[in-house]
PDB file of N, CA and C in Angstrom:
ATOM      1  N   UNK A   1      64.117 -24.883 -43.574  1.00  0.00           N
ATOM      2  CA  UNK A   1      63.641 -25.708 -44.659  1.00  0.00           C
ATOM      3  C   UNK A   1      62.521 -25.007 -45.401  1.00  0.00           C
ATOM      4  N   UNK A   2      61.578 -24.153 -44.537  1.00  0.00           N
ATOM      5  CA  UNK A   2      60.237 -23.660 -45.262  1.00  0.00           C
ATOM      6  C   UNK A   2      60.779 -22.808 -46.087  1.00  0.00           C
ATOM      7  N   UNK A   3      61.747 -21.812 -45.684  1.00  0.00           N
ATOM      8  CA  UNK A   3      62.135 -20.864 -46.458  1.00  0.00           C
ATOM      9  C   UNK A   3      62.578 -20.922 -47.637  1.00  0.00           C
ATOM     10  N   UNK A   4      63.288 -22.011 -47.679  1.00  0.00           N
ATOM     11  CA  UNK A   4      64.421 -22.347 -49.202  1.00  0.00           C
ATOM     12  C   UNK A   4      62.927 -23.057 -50.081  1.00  0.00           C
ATOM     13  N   UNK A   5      62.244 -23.495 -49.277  1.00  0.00           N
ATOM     14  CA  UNK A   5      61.216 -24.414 -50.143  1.00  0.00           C
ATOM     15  C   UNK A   5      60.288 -23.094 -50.406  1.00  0.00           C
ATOM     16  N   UNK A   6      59.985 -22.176 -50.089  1.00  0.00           N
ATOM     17  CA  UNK A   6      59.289 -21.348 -50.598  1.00  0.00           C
ATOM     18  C   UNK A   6      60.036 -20.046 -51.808  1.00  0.00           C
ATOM     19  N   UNK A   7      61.448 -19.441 -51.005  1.00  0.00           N
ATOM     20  CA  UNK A   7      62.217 -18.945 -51.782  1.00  0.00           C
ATOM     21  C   UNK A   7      62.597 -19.129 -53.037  1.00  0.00           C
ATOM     22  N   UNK A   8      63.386 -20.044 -52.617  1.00  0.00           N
ATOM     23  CA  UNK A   8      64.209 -20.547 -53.880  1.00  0.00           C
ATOM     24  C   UNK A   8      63.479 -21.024 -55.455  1.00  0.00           C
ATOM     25  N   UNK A   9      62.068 -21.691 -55.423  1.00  0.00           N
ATOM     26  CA  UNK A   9      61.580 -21.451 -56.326  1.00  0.00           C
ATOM     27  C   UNK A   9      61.143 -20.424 -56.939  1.00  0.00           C
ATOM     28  N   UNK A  10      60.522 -19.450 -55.959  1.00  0.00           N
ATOM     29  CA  UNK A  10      60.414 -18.218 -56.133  1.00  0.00           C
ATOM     30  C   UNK A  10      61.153 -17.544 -57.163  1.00  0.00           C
ATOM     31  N   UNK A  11      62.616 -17.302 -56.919  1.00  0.00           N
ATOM     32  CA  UNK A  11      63.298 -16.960 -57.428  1.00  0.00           C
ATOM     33  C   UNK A  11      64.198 -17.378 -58.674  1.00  0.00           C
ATOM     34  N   UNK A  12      63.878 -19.193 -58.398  1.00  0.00           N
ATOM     35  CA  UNK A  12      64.663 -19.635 -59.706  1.00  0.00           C
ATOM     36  C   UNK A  12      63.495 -19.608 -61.216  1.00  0.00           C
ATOM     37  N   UNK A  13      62.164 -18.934 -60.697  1.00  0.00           N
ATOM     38  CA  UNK A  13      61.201 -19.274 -61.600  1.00  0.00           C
ATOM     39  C   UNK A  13      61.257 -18.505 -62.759  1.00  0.00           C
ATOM     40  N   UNK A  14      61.996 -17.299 -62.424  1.00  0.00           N
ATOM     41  CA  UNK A  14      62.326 -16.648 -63.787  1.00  0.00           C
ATOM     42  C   UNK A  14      63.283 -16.865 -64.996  1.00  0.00           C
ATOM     43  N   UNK A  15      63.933 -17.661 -64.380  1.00  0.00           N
ATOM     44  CA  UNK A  15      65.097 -18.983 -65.534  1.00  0.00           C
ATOM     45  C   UNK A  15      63.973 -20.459 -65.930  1.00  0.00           C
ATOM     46  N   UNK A  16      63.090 -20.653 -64.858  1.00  0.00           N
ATOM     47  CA  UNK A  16      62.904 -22.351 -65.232  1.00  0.00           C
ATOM     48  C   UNK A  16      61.539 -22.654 -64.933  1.00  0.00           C
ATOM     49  N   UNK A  17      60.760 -23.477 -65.742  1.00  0.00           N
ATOM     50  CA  UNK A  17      59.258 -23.719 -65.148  1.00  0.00           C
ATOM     51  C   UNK A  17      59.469 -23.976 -63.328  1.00  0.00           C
ATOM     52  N   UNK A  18      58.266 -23.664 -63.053  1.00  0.00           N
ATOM     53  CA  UNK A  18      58.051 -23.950 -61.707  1.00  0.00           C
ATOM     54  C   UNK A  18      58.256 -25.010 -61.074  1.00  0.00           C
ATOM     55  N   UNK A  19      58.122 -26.390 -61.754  1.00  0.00           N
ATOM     56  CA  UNK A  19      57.835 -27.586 -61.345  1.00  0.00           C
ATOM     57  C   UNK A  19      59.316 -27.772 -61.382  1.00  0.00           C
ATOM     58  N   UNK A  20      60.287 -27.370 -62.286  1.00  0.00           N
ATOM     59  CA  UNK A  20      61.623 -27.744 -61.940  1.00  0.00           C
ATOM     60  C   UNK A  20      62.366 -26.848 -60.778  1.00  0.00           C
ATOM     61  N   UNK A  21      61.740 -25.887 -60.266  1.00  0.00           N
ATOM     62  CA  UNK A  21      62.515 -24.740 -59.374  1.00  0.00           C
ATOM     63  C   UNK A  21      62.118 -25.669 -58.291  1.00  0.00           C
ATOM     64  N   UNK A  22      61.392 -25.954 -58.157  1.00  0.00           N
ATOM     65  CA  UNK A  22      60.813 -26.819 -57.214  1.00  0.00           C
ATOM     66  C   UNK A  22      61.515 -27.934 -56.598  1.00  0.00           C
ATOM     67  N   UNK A  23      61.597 -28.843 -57.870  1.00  0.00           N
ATOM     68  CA  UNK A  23      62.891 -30.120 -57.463  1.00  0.00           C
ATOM     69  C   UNK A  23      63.811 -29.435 -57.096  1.00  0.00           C
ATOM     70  N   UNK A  24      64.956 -28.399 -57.641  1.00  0.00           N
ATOM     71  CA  UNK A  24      65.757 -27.790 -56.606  1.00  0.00           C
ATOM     72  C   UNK A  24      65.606 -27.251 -55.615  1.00  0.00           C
ATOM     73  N   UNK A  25      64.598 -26.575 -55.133  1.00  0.00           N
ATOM     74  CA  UNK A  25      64.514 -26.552 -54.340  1.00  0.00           C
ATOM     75  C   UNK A  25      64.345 -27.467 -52.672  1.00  0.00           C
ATOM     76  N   UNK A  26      63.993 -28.265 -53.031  1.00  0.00           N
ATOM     77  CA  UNK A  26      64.012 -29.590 -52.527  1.00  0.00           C
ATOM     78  C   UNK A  26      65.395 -30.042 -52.360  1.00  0.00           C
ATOM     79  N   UNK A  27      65.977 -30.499 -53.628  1.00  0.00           N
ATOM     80  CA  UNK A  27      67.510 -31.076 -53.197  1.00  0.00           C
ATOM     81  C   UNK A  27      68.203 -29.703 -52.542  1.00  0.00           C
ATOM     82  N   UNK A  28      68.325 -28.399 -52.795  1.00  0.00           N
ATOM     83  CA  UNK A  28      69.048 -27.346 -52.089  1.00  0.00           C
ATOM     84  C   UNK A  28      68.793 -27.803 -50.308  1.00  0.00           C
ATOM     85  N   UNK A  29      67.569 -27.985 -50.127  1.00  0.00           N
ATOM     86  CA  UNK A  29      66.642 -27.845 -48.635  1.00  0.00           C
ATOM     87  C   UNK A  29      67.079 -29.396 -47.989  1.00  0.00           C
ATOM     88  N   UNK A  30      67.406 -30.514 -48.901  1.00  0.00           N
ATOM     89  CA  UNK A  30      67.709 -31.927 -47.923  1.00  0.00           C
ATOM     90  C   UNK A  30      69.025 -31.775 -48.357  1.00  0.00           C
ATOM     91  N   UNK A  31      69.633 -31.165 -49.004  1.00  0.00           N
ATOM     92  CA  UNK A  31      71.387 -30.578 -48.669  1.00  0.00           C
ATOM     93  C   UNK A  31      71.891 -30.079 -47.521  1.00  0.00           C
ATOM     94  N   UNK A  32      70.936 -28.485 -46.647  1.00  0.00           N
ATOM     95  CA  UNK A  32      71.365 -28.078 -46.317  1.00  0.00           C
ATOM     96  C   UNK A  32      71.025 -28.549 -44.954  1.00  0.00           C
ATOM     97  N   UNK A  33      69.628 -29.814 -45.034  1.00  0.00           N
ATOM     98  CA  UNK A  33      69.726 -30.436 -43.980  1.00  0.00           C
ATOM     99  C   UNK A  33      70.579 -31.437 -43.452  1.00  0.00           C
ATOM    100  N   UNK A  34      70.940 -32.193 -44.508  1.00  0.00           N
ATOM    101  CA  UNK A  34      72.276 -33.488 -44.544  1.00  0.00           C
ATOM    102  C   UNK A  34      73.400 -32.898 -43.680  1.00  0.00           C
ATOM    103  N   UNK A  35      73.651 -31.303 -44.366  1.00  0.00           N
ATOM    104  CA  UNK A  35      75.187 -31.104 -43.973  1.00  0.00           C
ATOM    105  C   UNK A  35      75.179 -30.178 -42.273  1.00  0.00           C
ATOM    106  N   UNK A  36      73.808 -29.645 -42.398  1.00  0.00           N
ATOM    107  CA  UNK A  36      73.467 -29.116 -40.841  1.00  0.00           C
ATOM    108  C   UNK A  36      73.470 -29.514 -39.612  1.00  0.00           C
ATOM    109  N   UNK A  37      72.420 -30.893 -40.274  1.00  0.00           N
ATOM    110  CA  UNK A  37      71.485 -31.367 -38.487  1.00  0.00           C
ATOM    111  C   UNK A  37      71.889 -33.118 -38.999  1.00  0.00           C
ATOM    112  N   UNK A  38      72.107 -33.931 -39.802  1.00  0.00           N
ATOM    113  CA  UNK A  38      72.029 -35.253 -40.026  1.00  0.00           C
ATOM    114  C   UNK A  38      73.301 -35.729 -39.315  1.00  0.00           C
ATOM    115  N   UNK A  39      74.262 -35.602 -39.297  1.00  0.00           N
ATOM    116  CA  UNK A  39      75.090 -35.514 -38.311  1.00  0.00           C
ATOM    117  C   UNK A  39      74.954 -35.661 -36.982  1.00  0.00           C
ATOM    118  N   UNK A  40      74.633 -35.076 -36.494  1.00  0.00           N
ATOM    119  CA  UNK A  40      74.530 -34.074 -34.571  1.00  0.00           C
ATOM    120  C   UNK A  40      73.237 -35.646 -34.507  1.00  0.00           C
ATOM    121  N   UNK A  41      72.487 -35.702 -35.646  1.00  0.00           N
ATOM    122  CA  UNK A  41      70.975 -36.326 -35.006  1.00  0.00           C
ATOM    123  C   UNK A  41      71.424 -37.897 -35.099  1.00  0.00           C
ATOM    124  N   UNK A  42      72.499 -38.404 -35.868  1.00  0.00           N
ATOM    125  CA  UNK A  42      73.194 -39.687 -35.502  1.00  0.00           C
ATOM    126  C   UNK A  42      73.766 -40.418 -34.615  1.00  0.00           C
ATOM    127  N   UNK A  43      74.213 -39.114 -33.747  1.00  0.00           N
ATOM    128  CA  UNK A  43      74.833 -39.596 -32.845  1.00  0.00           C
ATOM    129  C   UNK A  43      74.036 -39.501 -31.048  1.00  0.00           C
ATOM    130  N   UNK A  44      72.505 -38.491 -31.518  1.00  0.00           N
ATOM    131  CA  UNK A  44      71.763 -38.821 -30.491  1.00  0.00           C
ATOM    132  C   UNK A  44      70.867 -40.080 -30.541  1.00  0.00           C
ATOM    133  N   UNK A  45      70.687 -40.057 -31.454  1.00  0.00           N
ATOM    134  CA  UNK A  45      69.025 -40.894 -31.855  1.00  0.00           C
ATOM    135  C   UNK A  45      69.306 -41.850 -32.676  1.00  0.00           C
ATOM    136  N   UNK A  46      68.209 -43.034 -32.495  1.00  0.00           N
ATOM    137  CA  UNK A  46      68.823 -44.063 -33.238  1.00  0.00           C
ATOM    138  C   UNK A  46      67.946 -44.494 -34.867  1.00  0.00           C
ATOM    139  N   UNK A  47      67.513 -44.768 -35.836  1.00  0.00           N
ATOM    140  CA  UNK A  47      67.310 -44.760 -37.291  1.00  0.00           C
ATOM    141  C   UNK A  47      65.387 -44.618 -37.158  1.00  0.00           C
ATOM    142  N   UNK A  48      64.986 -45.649 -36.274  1.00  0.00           N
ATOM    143  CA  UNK A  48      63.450 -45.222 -36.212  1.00  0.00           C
ATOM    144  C   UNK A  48      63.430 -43.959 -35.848  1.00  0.00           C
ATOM    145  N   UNK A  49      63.669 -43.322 -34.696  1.00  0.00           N
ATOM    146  CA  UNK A  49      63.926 -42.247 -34.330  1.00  0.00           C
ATOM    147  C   UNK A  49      63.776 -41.227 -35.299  1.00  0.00           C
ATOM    148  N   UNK A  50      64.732 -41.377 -35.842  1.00  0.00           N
ATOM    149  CA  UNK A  50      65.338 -40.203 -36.933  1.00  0.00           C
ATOM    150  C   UNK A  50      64.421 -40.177 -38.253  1.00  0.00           C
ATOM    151  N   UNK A  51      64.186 -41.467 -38.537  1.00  0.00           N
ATOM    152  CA  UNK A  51      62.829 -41.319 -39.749  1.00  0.00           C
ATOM    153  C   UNK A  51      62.312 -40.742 -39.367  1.00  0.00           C
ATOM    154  N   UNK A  52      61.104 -40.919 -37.965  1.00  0.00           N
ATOM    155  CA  UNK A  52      59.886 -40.680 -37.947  1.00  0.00           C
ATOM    156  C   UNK A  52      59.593 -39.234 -37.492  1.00  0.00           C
ATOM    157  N   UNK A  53      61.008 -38.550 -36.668  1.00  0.00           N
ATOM    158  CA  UNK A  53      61.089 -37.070 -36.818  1.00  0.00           C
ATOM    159  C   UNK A  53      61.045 -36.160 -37.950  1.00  0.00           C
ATOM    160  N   UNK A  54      62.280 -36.816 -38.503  1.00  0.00           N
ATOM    161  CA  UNK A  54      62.496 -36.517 -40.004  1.00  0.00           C
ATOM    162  C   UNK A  54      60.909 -36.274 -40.748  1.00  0.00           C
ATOM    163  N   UNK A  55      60.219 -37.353 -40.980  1.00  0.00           N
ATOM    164  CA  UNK A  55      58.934 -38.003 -41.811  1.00  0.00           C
ATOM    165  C   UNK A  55      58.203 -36.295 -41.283  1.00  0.00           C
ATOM    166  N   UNK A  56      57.970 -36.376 -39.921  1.00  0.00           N
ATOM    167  CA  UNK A  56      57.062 -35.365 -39.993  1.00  0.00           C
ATOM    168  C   UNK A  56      57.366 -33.680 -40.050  1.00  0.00           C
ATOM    169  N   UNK A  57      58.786 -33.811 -39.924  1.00  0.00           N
ATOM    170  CA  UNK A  57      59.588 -32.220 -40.090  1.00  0.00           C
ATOM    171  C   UNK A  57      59.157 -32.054 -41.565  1.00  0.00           C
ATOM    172  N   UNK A  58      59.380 -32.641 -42.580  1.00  0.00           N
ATOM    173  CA  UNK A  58      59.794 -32.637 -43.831  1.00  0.00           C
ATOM    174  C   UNK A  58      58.393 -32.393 -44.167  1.00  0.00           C
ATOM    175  N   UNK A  59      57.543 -32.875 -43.783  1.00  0.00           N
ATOM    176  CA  UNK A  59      55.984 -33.215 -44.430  1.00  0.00           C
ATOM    177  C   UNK A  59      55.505 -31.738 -43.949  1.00  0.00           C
ATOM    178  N   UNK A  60      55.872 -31.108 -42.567  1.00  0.00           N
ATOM    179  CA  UNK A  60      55.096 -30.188 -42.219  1.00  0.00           C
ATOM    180  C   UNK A  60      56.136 -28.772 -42.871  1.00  0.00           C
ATOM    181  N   UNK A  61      56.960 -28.897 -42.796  1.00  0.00           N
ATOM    182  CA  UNK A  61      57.613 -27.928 -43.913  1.00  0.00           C
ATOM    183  C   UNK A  61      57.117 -28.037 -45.271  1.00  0.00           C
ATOM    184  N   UNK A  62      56.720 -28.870 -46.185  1.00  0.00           N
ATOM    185  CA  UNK A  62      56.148 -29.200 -46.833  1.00  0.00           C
ATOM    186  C   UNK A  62      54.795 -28.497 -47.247  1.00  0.00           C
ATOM    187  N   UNK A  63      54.366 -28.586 -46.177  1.00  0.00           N
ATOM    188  CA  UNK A  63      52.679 -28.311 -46.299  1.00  0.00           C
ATOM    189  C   UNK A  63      52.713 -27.049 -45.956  1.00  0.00           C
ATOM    190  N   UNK A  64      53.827 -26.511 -45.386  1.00  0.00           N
ATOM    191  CA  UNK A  64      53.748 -25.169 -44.938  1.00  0.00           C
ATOM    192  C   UNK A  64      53.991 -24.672 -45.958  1.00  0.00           C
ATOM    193  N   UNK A  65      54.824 -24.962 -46.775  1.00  0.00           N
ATOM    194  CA  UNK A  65      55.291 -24.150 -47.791  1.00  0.00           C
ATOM    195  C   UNK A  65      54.532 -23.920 -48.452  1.00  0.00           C
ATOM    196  N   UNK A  66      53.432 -24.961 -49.381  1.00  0.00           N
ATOM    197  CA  UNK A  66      52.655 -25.009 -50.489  1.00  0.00           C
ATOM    198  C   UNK A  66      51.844 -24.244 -49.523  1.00  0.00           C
ATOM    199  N   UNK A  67      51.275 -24.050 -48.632  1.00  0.00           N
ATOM    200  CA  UNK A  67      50.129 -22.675 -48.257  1.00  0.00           C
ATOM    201  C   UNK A  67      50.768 -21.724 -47.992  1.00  0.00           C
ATOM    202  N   UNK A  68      51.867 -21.573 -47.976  1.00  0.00           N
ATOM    203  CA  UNK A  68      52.118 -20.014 -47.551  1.00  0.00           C
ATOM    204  C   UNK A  68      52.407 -19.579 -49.400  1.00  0.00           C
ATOM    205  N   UNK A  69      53.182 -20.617 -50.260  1.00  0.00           N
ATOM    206  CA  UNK A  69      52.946 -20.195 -51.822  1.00  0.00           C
ATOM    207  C   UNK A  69      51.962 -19.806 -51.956  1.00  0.00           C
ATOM    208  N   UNK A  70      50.861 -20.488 -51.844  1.00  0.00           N
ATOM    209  CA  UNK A  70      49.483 -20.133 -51.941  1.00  0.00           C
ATOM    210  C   UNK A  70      48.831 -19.088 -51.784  1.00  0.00           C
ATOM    211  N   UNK A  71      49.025 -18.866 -50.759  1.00  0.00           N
ATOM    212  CA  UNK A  71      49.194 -17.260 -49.773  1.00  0.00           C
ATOM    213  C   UNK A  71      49.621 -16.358 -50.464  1.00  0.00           C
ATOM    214  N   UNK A  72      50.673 -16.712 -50.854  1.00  0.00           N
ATOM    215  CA  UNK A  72      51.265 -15.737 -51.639  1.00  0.00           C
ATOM    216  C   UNK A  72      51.495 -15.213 -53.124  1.00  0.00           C
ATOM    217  N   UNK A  73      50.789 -16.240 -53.525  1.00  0.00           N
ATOM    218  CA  UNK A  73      50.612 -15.969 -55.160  1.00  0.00           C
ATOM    219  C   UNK A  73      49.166 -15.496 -55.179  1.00  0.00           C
ATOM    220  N   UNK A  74      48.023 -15.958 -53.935  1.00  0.00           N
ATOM    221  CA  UNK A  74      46.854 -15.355 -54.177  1.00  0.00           C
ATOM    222  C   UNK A  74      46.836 -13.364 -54.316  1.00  0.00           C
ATOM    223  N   UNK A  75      47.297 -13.071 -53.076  1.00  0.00           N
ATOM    224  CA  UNK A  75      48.026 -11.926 -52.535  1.00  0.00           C
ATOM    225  C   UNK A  75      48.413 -10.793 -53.886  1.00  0.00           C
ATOM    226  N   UNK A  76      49.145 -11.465 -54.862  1.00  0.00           N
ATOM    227  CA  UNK A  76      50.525 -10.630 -55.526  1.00  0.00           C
ATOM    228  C   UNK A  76      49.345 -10.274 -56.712  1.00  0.00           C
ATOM    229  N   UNK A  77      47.821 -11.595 -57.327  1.00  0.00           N
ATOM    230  CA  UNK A  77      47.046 -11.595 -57.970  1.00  0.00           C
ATOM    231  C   UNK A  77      46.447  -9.942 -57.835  1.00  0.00           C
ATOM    232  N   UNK A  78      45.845  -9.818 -56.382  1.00  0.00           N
ATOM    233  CA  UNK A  78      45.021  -8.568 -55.922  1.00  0.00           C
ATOM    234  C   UNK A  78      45.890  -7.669 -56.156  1.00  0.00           C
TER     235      UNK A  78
END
């Protein structure tokens, strides 16, 4: 998830403002989670479960991403 959320804007930024590479990136990243792991995690776990894993996978991929961008646009500056 961190990767596509850091990548993929990365790369779509030279076609599209940032803020829209972004939303795709996002729907690309809960795509490739839907069709990966949402499945397999239905049939272990039951809907609280699965939010509240979910809630904090997503949030900490999330936060990872925007600092390692960070990281990395400070970086490319120097």
């Amino acid at each position: 998830m961190t990767a596509i959320l850091v990548v993929l804007p990365e790369q779509l930024e030279r076609w599209l403002p940032y803020q829209v590479s972004r939303v795709i990136g996002w729907a690309v990243a809960c795509g490739v989670w839907v069709v990966t792991v949402e499945q397999q995690w239905k049939t272990r776990y039951g809907p609280l479960v699965r939010f509240a894993v979910q809630f904090i996978l997503w949030v900490s991929a999330a936060l990872f991403a925007l600092w390692l961008d960070e990281q990395l646009r400070v970086r490319l500056v120097w």
